[in-house]
Protein backbone atom coordinates (compact mmCIF):
# COMPACT_ATOMS: atom_id res chain seq x y z
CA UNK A 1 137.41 -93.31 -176.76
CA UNK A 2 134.33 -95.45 -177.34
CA UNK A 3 134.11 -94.70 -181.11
CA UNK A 4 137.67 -95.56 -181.66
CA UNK A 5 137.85 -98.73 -183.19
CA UNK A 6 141.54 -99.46 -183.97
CA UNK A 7 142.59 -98.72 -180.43
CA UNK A 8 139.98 -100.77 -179.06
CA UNK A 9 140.93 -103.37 -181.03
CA UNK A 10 144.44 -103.18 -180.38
CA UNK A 11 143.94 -102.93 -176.66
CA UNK A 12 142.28 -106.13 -176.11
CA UNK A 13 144.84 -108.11 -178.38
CA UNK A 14 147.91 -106.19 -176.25
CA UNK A 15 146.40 -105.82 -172.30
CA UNK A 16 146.67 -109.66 -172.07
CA UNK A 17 150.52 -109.87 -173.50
CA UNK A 18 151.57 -106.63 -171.09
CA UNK A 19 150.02 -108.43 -168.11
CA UNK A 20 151.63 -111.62 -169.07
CA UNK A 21 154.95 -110.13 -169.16
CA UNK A 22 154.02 -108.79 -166.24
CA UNK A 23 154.10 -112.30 -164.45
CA UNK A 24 156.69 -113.33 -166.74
CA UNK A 25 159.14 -110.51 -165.15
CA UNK A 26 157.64 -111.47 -161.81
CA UNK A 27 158.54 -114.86 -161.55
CA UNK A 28 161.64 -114.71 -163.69
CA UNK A 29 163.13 -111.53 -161.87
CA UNK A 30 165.27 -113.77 -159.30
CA UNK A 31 167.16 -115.69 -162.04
CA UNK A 32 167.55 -112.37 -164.42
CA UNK A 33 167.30 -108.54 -164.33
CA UNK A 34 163.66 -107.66 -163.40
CA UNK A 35 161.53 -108.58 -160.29
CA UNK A 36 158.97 -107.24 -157.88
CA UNK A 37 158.69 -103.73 -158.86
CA UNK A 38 159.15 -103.54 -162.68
CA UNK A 39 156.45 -106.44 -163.05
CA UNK A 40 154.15 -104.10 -160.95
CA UNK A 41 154.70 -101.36 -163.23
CA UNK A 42 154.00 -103.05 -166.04
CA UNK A 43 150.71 -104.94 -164.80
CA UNK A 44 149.22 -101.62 -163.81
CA UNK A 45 150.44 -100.51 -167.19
CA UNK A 46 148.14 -102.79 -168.47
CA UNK A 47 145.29 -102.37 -166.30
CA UNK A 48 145.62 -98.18 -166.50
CA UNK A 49 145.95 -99.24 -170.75
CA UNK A 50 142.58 -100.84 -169.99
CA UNK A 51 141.59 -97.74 -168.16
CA UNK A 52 142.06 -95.28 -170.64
CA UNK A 53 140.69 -96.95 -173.50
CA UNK A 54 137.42 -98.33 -172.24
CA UNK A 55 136.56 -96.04 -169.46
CA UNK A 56 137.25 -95.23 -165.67
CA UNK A 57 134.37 -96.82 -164.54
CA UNK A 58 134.81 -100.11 -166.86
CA UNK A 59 138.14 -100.48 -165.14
CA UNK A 60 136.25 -99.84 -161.83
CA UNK A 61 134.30 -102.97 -162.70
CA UNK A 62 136.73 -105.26 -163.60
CA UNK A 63 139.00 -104.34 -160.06
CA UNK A 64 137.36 -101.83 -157.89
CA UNK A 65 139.82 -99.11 -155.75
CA UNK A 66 138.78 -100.99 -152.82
CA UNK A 67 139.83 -104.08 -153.99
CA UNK A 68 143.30 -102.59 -154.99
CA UNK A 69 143.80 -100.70 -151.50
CA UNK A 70 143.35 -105.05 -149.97
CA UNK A 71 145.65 -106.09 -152.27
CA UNK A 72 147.85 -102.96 -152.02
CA UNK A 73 148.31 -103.98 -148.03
CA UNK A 74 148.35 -107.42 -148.60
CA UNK A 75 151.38 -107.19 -150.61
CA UNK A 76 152.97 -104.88 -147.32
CA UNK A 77 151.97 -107.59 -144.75
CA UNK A 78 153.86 -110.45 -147.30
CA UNK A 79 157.09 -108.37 -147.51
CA UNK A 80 156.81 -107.77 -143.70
CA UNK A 81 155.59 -111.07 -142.76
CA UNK A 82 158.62 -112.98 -144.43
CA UNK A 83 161.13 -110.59 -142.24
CA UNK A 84 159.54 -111.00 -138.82
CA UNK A 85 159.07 -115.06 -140.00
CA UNK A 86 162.64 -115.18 -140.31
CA UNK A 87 162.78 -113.36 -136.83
CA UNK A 88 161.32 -116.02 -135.11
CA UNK A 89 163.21 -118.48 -137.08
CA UNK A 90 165.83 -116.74 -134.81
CA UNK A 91 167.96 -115.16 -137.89
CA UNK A 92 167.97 -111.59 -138.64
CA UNK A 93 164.75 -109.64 -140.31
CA UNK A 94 164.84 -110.97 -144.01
CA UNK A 95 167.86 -113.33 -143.47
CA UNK A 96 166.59 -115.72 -146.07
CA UNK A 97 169.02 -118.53 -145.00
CA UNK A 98 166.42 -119.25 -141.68
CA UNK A 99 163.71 -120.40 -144.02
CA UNK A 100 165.32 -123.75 -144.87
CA UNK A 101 167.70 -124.73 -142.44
CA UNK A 102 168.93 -127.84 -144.24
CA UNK A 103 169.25 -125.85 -147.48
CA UNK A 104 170.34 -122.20 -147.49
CA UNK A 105 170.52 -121.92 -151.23
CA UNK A 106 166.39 -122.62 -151.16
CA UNK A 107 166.14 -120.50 -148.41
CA UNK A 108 167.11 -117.84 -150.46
CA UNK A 109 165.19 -118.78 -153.18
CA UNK A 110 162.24 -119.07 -151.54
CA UNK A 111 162.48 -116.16 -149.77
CA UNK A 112 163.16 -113.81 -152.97
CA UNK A 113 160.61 -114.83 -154.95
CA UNK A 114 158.44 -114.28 -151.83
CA UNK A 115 159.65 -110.93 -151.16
CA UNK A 116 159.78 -109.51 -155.04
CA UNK A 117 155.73 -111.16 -155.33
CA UNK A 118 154.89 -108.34 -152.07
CA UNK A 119 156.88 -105.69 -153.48
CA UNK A 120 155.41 -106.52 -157.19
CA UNK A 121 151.67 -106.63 -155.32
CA UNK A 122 152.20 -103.46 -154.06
CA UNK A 123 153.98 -101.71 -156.14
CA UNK A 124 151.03 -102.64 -159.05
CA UNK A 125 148.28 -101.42 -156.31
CA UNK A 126 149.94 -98.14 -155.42
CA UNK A 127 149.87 -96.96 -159.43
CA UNK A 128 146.64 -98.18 -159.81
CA UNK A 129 145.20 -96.23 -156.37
CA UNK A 130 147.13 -93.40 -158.10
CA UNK A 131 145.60 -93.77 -161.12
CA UNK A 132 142.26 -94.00 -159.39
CA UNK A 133 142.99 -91.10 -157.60
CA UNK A 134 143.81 -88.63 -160.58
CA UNK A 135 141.27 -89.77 -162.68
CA UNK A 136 138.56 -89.39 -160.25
CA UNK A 137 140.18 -86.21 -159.49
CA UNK A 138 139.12 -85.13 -163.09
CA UNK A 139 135.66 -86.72 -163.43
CA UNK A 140 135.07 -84.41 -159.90
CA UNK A 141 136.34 -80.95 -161.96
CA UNK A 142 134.46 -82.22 -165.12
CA UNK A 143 130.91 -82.58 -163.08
CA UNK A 144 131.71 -79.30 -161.28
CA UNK A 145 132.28 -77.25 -164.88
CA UNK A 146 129.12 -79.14 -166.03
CA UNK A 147 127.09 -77.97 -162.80
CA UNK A 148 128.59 -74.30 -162.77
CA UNK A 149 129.15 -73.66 -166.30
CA UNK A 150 132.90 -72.16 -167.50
CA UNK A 151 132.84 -70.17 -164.17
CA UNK A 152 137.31 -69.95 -163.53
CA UNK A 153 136.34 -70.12 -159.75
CA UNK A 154 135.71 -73.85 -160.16
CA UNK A 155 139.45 -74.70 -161.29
């Protein structure tokens, strides 16, 4: 896709607005419809956007696979770490009411927007590692029909 200028173009003016509404459905997802998992899908929308139009290995650059499996268990250990917090709080697991005792209306608050920003981080993570995945899945058959010729044993 190197040599095509008009989606090239049209990518860099749109991967910043797709990631923004990304964060915009992230953060706005506990007052409205939206949250943690549709603002993952769309930021790794954006990123596999990226992906397709400049290159595998550009997107590689700009946030490596090992990066995203961090961030993909980071994002785990947030949405478990808020339940067992509230655990020792002595409430149930992700009883938000035990994170501000004085006001159980922030408490909840608090403890949503926590919750959707770990499920958002990992849903976003898990479609790019799948992303990742496939697409080095087809560089791999691409070198192998380069090294072997047409041969049908290689697919």
């Amino acid at each position: 896709m190197i040599h095509h200028l008009i989606p090239r173009v049209l990518s860099k003016l749109l991967i910043p607005f797709i990631v923004l509404f990304g964060f915009y459905v992230q953060f706005h997802g506990d007052f409205g419809p939206g949250g943690g998992f549709q603002a993952g899908v769309i930021v790794a929308a954006g990123i596999i956007l990226y992906a397709l139009i400049y290159g595998l290995d550009a997107a590689e650059t700009v946030i490596s696979p090992g990066v995203v499996g961090v961030i993909m268990a980071l994002g785990l250990l947030l949405y478990a770490g808020v339940g067992v917090a509230t655990m020792a709080l002595g409430a149930e697991f992700l009883n938000y009411n035990a994170l501000d005792s004085h006001d159980p209306v922030h408490g909840q608050h608090m403890g949503i927007l926590i919750i959707e920003f770990g499920v958002g981080v990992t849903v976003a993570a898990v479609m790019l590692t799948i992303f990742f995945k496939f697409a080095d899945r087809l560089k791999l058959i691409r070198d192998l029909e380069q090294m072997h010729g047409d041969d049908e044993d290689v697919r």
